[in-house]
C-alpha atoms as a PDB file:
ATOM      1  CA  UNK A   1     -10.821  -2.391 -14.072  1.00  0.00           C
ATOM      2  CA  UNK A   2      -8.439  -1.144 -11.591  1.00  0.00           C
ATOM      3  CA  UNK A   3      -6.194  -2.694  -9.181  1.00  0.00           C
ATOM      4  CA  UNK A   4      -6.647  -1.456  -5.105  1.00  0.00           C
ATOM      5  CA  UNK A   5      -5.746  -2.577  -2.072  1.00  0.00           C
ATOM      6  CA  UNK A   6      -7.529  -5.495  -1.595  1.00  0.00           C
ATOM      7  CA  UNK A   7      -8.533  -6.608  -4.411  1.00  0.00           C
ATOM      8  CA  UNK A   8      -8.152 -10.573  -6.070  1.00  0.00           C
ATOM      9  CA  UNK A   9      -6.026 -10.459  -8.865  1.00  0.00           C
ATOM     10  CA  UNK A  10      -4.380 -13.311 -11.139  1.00  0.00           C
ATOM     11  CA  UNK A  11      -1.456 -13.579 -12.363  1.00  0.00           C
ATOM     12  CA  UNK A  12      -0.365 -13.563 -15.644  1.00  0.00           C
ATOM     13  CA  UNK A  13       3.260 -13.937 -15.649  1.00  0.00           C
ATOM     14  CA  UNK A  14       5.861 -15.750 -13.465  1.00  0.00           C
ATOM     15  CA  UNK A  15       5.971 -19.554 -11.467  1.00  0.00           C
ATOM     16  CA  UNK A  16       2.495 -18.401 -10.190  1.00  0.00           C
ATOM     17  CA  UNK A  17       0.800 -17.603 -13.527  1.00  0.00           C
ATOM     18  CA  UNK A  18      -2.828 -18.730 -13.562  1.00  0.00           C
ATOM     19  CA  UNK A  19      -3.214 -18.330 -10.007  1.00  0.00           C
ATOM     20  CA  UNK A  20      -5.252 -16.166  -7.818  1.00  0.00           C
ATOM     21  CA  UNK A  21      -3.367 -13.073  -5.591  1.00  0.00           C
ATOM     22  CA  UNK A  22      -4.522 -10.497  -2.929  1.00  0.00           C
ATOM     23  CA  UNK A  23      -3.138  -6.838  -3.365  1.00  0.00           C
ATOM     24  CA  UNK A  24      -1.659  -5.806  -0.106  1.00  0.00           C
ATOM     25  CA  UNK A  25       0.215  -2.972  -1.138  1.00  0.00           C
ATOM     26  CA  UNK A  26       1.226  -0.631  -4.091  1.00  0.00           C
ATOM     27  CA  UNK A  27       4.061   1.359  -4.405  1.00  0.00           C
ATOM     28  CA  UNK A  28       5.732   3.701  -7.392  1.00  0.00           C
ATOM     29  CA  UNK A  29       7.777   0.496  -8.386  1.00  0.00           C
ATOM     30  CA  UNK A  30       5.130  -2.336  -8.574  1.00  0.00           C
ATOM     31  CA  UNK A  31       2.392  -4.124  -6.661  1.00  0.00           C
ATOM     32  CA  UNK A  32       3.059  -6.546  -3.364  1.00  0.00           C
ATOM     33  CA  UNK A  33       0.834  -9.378  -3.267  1.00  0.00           C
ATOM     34  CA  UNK A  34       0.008 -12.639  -1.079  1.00  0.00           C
ATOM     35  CA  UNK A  35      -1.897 -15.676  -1.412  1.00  0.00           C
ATOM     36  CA  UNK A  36      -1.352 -17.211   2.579  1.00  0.00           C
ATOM     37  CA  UNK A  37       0.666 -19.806   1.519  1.00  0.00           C
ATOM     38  CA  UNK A  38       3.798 -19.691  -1.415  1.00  0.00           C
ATOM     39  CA  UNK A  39       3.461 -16.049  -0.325  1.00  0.00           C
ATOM     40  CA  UNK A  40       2.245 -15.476   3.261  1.00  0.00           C
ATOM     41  CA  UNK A  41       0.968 -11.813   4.652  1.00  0.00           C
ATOM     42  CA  UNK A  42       4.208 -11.371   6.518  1.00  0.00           C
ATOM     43  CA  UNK A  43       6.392 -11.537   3.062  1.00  0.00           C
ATOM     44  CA  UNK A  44       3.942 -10.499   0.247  1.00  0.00           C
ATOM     45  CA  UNK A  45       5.840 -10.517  -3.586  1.00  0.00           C
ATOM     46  CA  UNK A  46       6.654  -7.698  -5.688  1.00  0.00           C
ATOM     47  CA  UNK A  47       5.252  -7.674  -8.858  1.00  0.00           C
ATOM     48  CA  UNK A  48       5.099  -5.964 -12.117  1.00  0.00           C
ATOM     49  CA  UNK A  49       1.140  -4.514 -12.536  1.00  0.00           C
ATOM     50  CA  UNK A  50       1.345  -5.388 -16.253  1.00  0.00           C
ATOM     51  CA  UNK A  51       1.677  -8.852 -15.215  1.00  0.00           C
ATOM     52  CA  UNK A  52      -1.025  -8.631 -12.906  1.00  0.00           C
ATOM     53  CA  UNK A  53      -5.045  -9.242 -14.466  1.00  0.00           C
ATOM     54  CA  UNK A  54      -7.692  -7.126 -12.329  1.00  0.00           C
ATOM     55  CA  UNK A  55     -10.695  -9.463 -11.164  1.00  0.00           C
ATOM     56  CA  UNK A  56     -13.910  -8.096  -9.720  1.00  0.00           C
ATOM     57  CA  UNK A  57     -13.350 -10.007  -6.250  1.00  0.00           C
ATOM     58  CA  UNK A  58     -12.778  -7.453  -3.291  1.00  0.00           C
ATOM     59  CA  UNK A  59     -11.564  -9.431  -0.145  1.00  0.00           C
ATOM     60  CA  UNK A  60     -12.033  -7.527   3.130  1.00  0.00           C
ATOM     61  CA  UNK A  61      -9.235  -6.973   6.197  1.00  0.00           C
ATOM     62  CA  UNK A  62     -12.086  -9.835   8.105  1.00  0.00           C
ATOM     63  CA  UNK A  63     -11.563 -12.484   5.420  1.00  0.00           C
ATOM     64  CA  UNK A  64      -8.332 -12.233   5.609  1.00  0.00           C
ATOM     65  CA  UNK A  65      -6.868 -11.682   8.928  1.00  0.00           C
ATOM     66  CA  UNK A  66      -4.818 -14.805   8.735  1.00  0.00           C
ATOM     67  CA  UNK A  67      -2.401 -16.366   6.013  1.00  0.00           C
ATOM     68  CA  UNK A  68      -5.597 -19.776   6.753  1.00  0.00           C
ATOM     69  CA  UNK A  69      -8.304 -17.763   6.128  1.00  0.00           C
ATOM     70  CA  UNK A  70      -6.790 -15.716   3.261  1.00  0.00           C
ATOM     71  CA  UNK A  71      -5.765 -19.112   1.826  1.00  0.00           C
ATOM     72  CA  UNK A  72      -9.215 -20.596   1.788  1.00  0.00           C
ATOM     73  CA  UNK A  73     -10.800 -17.738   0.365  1.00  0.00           C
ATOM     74  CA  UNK A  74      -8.734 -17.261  -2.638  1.00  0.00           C
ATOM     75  CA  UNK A  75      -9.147 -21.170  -2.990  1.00  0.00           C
ATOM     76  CA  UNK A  76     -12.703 -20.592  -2.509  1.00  0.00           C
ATOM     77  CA  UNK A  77     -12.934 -18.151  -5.436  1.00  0.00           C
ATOM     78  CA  UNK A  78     -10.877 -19.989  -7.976  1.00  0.00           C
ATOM     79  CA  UNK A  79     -12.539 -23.472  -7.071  1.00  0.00           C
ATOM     80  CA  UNK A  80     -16.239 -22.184  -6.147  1.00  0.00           C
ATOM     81  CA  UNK A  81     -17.654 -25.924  -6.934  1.00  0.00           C
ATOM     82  CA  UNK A  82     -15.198 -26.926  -3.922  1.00  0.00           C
ATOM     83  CA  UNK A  83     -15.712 -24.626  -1.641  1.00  0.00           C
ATOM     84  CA  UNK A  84     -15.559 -25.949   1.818  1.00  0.00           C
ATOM     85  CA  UNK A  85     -18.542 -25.630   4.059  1.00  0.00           C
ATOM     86  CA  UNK A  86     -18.333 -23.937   7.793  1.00  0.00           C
END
């Protein structure tokens, strides 16, 4: 599986191991990600891609307009038995 823009990755490596990321951005020297709250949109984290394990979520530029709404959807996909109802 490969890693895109946009896709819901989890890390494997780091103080944020086991939890779940959104790609915002790759680059030649690693992969930026954000999860709307450690990391917010406006300062996504560099990270090393072999640290990185792909998922086959896909989160859309709608979902996650906001560091809130990105927030509550990665929460959403890691605790699906939780998810809150709108």
């Amino acid at each position: 599986m490969e890693i895109k823009v946009g896709s819901v990755v989890i890390s494997k490596a780091g103080r944020d191991k086991g939890y779940y990321l959104k790609v915002v951005k790759i680059t030649g020297d690693g992969v930026y990600v954000c999860d709307g709250k450690e990391r917010p949109i406006e300062r996504p984290k560099k990270k090393n891609p072999l640290h990185l394990a792909p998922t086959h979520f896909v989160l859309s530029e709608g979902e996650t307009a906001t560091n809130r709404s990105l927030s509550r959807a990665l929460r959403n996909l890691q605790n699906p038995e939780k998810s809150e109802v709108e």
